[in-house]
Structure formats: structure tokens, C-alpha cells
N, C-alpha and C. Protein backbone atom coordinates (compact mmCIF):
# COMPACT_ATOMS: atom_id res chain seq x y z
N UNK A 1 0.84 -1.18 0.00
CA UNK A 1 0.00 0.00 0.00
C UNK A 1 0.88 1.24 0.00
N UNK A 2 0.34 1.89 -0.92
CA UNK A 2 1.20 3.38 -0.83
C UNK A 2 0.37 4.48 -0.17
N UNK A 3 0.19 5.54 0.21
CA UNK A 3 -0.62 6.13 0.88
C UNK A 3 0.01 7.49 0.10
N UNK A 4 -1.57 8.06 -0.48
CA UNK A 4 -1.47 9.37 -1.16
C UNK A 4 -2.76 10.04 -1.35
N UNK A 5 -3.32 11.20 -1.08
CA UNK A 5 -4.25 11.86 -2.05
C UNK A 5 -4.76 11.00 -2.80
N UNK A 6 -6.47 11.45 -2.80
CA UNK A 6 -6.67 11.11 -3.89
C UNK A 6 -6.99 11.30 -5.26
N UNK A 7 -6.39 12.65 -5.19
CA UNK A 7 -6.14 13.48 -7.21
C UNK A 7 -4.70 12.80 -7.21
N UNK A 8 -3.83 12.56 -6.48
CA UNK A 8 -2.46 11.79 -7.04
C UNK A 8 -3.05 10.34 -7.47
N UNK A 9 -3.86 9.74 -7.03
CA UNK A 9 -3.80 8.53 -6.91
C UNK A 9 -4.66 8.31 -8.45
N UNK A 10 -5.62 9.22 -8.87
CA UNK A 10 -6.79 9.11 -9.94
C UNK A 10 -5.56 9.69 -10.65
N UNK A 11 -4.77 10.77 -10.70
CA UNK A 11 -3.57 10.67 -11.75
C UNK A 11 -2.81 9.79 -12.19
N UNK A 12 -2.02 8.54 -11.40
CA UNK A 12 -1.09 7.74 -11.43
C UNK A 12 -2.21 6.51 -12.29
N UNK A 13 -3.91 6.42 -11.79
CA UNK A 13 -4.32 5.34 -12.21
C UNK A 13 -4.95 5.22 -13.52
N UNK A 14 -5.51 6.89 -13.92
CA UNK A 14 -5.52 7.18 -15.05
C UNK A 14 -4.29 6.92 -15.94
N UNK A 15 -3.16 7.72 -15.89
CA UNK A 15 -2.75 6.99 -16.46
C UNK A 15 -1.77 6.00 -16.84
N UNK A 16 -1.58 5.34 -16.04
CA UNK A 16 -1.26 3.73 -16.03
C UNK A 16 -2.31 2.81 -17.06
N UNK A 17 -3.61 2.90 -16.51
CA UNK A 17 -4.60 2.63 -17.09
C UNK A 17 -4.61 2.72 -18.33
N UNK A 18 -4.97 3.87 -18.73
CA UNK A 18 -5.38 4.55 -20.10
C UNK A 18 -3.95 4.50 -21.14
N UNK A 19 -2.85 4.06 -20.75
CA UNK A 19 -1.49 3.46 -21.46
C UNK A 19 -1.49 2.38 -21.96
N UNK A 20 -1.90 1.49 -20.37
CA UNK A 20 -2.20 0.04 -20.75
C UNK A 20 -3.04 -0.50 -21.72
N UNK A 21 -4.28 0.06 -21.75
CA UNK A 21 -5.30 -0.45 -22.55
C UNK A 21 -4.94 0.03 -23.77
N UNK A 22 -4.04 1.62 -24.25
CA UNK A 22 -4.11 1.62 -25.37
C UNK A 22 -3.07 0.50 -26.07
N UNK A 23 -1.94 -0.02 -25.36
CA UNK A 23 -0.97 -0.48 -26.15
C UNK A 23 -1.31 -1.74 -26.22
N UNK A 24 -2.35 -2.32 -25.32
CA UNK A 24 -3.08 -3.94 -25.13
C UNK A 24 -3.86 -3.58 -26.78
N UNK A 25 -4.70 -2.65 -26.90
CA UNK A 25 -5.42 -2.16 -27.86
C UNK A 25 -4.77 -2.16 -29.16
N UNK A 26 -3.98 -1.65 -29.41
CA UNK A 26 -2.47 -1.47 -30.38
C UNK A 26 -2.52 -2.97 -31.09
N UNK A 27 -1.93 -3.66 -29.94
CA UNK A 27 -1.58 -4.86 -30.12
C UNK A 27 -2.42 -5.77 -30.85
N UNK A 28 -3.42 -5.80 -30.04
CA UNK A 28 -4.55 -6.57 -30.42
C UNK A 28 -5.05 -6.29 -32.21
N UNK A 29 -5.02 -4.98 -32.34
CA UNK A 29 -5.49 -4.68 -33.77
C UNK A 29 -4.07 -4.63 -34.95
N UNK A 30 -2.84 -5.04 -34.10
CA UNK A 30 -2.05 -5.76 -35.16
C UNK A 30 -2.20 -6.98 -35.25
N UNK A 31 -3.01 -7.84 -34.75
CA UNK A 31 -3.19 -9.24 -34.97
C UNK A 31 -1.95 -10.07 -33.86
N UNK A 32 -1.14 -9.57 -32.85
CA UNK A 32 -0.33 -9.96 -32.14
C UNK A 32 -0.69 -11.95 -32.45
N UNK A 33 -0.28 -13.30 -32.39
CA UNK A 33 -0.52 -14.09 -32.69
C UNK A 33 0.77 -14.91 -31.38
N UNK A 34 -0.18 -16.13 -30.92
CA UNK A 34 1.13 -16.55 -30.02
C UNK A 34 1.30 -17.49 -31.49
N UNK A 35 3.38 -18.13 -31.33
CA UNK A 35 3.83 -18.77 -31.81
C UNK A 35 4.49 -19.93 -31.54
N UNK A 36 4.84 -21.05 -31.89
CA UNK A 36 5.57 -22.19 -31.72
C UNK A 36 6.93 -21.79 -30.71
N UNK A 37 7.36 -20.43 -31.10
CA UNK A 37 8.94 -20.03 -30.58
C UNK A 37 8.70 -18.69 -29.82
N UNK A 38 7.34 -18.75 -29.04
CA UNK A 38 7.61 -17.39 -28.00
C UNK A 38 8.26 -16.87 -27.17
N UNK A 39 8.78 -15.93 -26.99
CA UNK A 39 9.67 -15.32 -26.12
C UNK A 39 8.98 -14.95 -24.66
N UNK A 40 9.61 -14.88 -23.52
CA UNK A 40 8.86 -14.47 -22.31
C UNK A 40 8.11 -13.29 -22.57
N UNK A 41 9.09 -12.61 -23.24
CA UNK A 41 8.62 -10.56 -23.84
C UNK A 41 7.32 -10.99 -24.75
N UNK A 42 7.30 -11.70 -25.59
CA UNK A 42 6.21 -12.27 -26.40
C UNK A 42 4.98 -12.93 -25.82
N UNK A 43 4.97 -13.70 -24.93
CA UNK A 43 4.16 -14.40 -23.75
C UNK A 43 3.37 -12.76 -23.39
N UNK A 44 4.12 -12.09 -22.58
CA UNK A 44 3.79 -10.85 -21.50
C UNK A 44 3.10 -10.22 -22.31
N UNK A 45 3.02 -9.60 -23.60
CA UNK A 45 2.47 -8.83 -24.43
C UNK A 45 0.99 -9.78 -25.01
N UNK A 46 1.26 -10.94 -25.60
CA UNK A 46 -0.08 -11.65 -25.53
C UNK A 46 -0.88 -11.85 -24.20
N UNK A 47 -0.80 -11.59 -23.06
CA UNK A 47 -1.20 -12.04 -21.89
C UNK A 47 -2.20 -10.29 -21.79
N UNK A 48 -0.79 -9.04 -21.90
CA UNK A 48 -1.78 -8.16 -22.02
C UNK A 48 -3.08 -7.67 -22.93
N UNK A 49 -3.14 -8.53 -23.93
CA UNK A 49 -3.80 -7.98 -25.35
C UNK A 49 -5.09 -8.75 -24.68
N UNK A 50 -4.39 -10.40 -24.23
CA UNK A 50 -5.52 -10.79 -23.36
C UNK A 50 -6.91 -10.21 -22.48
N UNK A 51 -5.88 -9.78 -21.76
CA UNK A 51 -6.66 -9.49 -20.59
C UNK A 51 -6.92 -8.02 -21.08
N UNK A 52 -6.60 -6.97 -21.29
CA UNK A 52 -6.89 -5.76 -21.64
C UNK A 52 -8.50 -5.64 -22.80
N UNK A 53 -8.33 -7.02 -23.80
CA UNK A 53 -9.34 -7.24 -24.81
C UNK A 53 -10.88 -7.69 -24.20
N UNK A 54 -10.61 -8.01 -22.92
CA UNK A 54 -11.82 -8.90 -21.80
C UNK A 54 -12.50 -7.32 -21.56
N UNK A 55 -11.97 -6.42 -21.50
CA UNK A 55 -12.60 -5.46 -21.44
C UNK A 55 -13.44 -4.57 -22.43
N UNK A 56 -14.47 -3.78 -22.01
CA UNK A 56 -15.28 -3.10 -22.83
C UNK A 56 -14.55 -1.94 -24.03
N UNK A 57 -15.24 -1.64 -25.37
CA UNK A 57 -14.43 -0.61 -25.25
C UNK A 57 -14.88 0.46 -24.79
N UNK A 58 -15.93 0.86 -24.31
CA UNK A 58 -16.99 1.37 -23.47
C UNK A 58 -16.18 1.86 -21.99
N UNK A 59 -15.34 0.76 -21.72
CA UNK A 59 -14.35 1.53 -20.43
C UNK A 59 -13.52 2.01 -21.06
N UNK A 60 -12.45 1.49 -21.79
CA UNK A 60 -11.36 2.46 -22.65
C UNK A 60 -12.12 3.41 -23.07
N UNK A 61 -13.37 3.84 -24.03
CA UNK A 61 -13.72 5.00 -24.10
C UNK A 61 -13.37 5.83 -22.47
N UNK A 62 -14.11 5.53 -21.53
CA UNK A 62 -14.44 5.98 -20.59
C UNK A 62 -12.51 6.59 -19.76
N UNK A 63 -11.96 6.08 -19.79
CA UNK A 63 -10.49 5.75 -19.45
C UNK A 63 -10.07 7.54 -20.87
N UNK A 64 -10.43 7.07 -21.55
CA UNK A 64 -9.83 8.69 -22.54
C UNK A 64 -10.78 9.65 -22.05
N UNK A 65 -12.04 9.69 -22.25
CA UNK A 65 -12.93 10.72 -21.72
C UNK A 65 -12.58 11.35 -20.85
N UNK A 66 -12.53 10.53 -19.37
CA UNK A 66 -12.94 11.09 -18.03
C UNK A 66 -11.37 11.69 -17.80
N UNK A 67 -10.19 11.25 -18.62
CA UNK A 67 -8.59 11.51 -18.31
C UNK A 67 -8.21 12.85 -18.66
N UNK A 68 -8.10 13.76 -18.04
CA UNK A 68 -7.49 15.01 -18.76
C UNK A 68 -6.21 14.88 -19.19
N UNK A 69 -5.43 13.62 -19.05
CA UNK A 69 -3.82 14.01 -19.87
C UNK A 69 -3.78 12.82 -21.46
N UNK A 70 -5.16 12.16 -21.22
CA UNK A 70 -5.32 11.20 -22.53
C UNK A 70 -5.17 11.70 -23.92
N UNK A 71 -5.44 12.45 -24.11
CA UNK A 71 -5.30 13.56 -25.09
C UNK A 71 -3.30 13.50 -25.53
N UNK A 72 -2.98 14.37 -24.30
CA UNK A 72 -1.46 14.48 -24.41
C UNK A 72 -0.45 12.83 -24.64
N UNK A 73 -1.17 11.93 -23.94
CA UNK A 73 -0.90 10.57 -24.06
C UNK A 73 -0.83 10.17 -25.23
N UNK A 74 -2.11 10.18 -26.08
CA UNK A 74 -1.63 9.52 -27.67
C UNK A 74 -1.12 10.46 -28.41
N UNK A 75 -0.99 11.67 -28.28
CA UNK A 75 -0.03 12.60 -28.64
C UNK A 75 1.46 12.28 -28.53
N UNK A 76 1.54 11.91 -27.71
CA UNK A 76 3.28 12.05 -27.29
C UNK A 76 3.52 10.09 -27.78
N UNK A 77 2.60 9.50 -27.67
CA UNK A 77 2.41 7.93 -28.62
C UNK A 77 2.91 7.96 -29.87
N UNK A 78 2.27 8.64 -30.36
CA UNK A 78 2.03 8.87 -31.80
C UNK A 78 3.31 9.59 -32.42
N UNK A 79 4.19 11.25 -31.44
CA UNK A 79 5.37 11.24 -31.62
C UNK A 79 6.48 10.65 -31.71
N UNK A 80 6.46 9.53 -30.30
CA UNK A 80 7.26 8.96 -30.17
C UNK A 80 7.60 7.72 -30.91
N UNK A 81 6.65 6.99 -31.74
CA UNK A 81 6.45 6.11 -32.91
C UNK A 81 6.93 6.87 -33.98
N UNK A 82 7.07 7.62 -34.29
CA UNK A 82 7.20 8.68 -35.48
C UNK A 82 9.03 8.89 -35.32
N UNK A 83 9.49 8.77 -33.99
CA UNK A 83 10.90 9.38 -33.42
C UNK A 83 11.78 7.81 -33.86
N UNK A 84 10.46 7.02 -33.39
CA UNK A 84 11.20 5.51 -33.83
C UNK A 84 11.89 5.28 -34.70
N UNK A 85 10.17 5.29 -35.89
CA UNK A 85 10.50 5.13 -37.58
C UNK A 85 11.14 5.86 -37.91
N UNK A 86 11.84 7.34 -37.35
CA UNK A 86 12.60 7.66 -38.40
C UNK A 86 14.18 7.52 -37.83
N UNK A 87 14.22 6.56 -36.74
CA UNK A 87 15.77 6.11 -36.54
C UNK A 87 15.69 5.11 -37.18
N UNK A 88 14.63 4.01 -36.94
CA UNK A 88 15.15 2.89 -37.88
C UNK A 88 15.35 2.78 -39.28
N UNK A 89 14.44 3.95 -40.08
CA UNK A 89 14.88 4.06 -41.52
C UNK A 89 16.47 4.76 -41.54
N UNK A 90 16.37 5.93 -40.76
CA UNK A 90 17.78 6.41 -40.67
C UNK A 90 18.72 5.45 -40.76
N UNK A 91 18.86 4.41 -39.99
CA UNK A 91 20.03 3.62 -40.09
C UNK A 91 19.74 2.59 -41.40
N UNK A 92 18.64 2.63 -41.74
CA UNK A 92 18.70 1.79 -42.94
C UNK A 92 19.24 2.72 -44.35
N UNK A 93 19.40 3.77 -43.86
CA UNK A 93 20.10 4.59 -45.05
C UNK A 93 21.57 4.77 -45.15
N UNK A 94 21.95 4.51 -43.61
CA UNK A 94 23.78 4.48 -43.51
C UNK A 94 24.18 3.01 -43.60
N UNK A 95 22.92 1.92 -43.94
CA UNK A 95 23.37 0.73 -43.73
C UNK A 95 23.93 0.84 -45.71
N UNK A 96 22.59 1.10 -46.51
CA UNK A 96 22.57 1.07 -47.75
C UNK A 96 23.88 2.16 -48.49
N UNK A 97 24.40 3.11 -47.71
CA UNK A 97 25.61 3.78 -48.21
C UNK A 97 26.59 3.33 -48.02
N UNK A 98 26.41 2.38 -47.29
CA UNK A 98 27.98 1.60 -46.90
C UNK A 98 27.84 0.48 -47.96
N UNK A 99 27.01 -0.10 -48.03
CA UNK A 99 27.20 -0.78 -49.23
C UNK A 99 27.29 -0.67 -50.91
N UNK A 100 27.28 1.14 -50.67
CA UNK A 100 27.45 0.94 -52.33
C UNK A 100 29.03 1.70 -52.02
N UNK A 101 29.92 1.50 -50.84
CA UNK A 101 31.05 2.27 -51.13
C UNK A 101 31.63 0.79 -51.09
């Protein structure tokens, strides 16, 4: 038990919450699939798509609605996917210059 307020506590659970479900959510609508050769990291991520999918989307609505930083959340998601793709193409461009020297 941690002992706090409870606007800290509806902050920390919002969003914890409203993270979780989106990236369980994410997942789920890439078709995540268990395989013959799963990894523990692979296991943990199907387990969340699991259990996160048992839910409504009626609460995840509810989880963005009622959240005032949900907004800023898939915002800074959506950047930070964007910060990804353009390192991993980046290096796929110093990979492809090295091979034509």
C-alpha cells in the first residue's frame, strides 16, 4: 500500500490505465498471434492484449474521456512512434551507403 491523495492517486491510475489499454489495444489490432517459438517478452504482451481485450471498449472510451492528460498521451504515442520510424529508416540509409562504397 502506498498512501497518497486522492487526485495523485486518480492521476497515477488514469494513467497507467489509459497506457495500458491503449498499447493492449495497439496490439490486439495488429493481430499480435502466439507462436511455436515465444519469447517471455512475447508471452507478457499476448497475456496483455488478453486481458486488456476482456474489457469493454466502453471503459477504454471511458479511461480517454474522463482523463485530462489522454489527449497528451496519444499525442506524445504517436510522436514517439514517429521518433522511432525515423531512426530505424535512418540507419537503414547508412546501412545502404555503406554498401554501395
Amino acid at each position: 500500500m502506498v498512501e497518497m491523495g486522492c487526485q495523485e492517486h486518480d492521476k497515477f491510475a488514469a494513467g497507467s490505465m489509459f497506457m495500458t489499454h491503449t498499447v493492449g489495444r495497439v496490439l490486439d489490432m495488429l493481430g499480435l498471434v502466439s507462436t511455436p517459438i515465444n519469447t517471455k517478452g512475447h508471452e507478457t504482451l499476448l497475456n496483455l492484449v488478453e486481458n486488456i481485450c476482456g474489457d469493454s471498449f466502453d471503459l477504454y472510451y471511458g479511461l480517454f474521456l474522463y482523463n485530462k492528460s489522454a489527449l497528451e498521451m496519444v499525442e506524445r504515442l504517436d510522436l514517439t512512434f514517429d521518433a522511432l520510424r525515423n531512426e530505424l529508416f535512418g540507419r537503414l540509409h547508412q546501412v545502404g551507403s555503406r554498401e554501395e562504397t
